[in-house]
Every structure is written in C-alpha cells, then in structure tokens.
N, C-alpha and C. Protein backbone atom coordinates (compact mmCIF):
# COMPACT_ATOMS: atom_id res chain seq x y z
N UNK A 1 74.95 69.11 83.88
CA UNK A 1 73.86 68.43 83.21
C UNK A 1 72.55 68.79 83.93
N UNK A 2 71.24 68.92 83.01
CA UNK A 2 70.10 69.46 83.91
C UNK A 2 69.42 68.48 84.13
N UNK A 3 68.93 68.69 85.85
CA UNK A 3 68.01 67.64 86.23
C UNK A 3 67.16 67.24 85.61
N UNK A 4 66.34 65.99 85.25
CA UNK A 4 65.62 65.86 84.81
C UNK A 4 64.32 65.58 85.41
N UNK A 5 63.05 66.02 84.90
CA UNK A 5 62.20 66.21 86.13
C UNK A 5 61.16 65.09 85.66
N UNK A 6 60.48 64.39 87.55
CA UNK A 6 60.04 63.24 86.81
C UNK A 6 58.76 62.67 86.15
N UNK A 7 58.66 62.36 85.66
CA UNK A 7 57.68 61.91 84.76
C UNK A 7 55.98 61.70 85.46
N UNK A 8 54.86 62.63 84.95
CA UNK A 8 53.92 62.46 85.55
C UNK A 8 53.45 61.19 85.25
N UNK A 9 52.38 60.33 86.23
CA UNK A 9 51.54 59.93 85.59
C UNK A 9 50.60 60.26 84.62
N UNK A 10 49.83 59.66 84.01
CA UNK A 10 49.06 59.61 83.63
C UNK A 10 47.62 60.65 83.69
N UNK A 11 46.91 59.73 84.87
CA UNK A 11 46.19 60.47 85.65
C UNK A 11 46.34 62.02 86.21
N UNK A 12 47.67 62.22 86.63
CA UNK A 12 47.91 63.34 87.47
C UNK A 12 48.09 64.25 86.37
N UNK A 13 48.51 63.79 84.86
CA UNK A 13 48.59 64.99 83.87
C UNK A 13 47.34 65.38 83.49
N UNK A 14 46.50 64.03 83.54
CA UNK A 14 44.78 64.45 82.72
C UNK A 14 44.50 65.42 83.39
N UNK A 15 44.21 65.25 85.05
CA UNK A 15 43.91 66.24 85.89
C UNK A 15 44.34 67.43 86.08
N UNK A 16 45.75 67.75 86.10
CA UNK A 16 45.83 68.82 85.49
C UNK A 16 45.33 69.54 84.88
N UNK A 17 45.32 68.44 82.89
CA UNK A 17 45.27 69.29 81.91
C UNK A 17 43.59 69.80 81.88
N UNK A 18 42.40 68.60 83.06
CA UNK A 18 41.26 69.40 83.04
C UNK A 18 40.98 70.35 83.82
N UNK A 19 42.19 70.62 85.05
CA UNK A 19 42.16 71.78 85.74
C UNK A 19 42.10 73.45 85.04
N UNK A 20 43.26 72.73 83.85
CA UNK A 20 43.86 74.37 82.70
C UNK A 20 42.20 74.69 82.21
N UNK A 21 41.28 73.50 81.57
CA UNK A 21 40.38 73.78 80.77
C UNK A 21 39.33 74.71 81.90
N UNK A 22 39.12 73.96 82.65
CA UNK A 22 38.02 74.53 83.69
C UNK A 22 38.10 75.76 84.04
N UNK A 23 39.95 76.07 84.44
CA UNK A 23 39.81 77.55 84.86
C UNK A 23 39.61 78.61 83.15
N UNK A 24 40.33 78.09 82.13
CA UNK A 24 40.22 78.96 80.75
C UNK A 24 38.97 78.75 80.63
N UNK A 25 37.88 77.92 80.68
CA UNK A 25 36.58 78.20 80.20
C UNK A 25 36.25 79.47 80.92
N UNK A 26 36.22 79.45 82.28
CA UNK A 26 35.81 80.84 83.16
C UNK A 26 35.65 81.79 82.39
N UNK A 27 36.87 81.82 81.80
CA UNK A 27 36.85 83.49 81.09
C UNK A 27 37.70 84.56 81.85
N UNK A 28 38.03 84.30 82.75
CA UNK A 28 38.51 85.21 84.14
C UNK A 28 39.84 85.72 84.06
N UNK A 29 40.36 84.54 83.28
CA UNK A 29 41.99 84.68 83.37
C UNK A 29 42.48 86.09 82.39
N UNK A 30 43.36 86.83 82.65
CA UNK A 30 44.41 87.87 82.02
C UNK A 30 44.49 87.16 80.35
N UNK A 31 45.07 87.76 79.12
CA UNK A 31 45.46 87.30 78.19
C UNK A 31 46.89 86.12 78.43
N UNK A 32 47.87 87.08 78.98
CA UNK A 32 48.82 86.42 79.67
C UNK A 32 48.88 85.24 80.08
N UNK A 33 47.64 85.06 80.93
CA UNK A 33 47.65 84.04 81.76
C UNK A 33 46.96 82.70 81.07
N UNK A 34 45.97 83.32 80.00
CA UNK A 34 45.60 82.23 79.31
C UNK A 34 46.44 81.57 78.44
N UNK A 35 47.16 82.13 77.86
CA UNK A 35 48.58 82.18 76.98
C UNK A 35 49.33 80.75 77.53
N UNK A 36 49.75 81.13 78.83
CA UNK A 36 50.43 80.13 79.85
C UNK A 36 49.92 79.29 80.29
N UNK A 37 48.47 78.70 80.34
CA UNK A 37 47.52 77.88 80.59
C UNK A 37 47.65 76.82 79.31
N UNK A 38 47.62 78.04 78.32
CA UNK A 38 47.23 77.30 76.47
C UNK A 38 48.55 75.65 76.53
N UNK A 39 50.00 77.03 77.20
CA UNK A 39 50.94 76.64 76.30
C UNK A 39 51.52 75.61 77.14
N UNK A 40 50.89 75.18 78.15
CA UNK A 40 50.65 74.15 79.53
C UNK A 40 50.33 73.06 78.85
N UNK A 41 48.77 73.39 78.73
CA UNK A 41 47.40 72.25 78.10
C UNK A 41 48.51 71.73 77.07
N UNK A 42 48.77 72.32 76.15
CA UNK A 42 49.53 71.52 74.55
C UNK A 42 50.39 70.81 75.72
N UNK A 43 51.82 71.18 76.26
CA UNK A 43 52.37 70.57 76.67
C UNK A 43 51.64 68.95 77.63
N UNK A 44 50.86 69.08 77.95
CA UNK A 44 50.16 68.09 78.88
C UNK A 44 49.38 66.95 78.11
N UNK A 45 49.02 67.48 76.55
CA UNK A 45 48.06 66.72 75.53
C UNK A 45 49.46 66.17 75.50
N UNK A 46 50.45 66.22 75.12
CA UNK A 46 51.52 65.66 74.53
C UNK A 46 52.00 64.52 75.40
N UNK A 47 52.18 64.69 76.50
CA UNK A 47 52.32 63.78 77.94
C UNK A 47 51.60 62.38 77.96
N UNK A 48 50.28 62.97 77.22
CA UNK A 48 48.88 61.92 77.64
C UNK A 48 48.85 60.73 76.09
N UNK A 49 49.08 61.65 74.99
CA UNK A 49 49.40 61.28 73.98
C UNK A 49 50.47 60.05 74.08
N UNK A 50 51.62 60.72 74.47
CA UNK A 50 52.77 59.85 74.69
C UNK A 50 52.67 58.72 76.06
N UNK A 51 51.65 58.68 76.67
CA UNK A 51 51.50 57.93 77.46
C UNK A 51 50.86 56.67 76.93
N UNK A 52 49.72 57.35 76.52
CA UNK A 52 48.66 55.95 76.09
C UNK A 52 49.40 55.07 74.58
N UNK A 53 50.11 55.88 74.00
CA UNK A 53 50.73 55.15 72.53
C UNK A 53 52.18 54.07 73.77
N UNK A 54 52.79 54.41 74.60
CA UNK A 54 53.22 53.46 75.43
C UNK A 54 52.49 52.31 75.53
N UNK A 55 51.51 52.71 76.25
CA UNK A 55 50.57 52.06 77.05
C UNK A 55 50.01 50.82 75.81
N UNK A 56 49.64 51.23 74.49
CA UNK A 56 49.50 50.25 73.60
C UNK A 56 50.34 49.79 73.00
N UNK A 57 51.78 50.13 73.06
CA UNK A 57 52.92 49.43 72.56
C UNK A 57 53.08 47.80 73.28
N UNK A 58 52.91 48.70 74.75
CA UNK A 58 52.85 47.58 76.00
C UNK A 58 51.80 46.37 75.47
N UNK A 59 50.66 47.06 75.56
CA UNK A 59 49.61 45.72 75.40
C UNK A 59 49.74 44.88 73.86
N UNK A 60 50.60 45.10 73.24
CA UNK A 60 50.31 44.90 71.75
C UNK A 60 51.50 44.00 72.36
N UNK A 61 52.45 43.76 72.69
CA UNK A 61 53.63 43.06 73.04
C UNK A 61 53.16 41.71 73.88
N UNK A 62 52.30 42.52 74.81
CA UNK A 62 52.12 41.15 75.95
C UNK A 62 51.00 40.44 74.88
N UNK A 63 50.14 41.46 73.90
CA UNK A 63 49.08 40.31 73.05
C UNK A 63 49.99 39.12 71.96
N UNK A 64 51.57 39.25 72.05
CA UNK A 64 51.90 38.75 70.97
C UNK A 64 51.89 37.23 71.16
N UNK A 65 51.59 36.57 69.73
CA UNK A 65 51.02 35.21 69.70
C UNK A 65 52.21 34.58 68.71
N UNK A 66 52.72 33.00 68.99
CA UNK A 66 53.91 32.41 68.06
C UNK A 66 54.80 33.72 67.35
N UNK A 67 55.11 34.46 67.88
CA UNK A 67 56.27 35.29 67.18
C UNK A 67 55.64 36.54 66.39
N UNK A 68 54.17 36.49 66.52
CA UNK A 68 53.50 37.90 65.81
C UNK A 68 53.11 38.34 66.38
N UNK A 69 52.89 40.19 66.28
CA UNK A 69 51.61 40.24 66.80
C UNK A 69 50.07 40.20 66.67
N UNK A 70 48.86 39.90 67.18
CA UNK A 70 48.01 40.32 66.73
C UNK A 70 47.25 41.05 67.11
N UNK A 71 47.08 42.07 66.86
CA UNK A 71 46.29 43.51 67.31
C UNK A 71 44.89 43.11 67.29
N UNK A 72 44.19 43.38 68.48
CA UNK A 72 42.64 42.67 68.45
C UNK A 72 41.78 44.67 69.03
N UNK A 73 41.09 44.39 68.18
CA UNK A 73 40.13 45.86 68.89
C UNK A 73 39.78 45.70 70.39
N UNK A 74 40.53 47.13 70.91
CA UNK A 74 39.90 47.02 72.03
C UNK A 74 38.06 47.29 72.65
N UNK A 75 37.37 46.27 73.14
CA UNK A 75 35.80 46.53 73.71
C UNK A 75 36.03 47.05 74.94
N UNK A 76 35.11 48.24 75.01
CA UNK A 76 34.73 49.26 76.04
C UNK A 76 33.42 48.73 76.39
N UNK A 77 33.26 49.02 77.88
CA UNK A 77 31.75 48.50 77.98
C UNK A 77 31.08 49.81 77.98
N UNK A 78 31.36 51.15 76.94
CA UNK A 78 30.36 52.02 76.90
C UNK A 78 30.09 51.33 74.95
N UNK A 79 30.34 50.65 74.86
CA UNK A 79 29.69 50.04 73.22
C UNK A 79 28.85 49.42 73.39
C-alpha cells in the first residue's frame, strides 16, 4: 500500500503556490520547467481550494442554530 504523504497546511501551500508564480513570472525558467511549475501551481490551487471549502463546512457547523444552519456573510475589515 503507498504511503500517504501528509497533508500541507494551508499557509505552507499558499506559499509555495506564490513561490511557483514569482519564479514563472521571471521568465527565466526552461519550457520544461515551467510546464512542472504550471502542473505544481494547479495541483496546489486545488489543496487551497479544498482547504478553505473545509474550513467553511467547519464554520457553517459550529454557526448552527436549533437544528439549522444559518449561513451569515462573512465581514472582512477590508469592506
């Protein structure tokens, strides 16, 4: 059976995935290498994706009220 390898955070995938962008903006990289950067980044959007839809499953659970839930918009203090 294959190991399974473990699960980034969050954080440590964003960073990553803005490491891939920073060096592909350069321009510097081989075709190759951007290729393997590209096919990184998708893999890493997917990570972050699947993190934060967690992450609001979570909060939508702990928001639940008498047996429902109620989904309230989240406020950012950049609004």
């Amino acid at each position: 059976m294959p190991k399974k390898q473990p699960p980034l955070d969050f954080e440590r995938t964003l960073s990553e995935l803005e490491t891939l962008v920073e060096r592909m903006e350069k321009g510097e990289l081989t075709l190759e290498a951007s290729l393997s950067d590209f096919e990184r980044g998708i893999q890493l959007i997917r990570l972050c994706q699947k993190s934060l839809a967690e992450a609001e499953q979570k909060v939508q659970i702990l928001m639940e009220k008498n047996g429902t839930v109620q989904a309230e918009p989240f406020e950012s203090d950049d609004e």
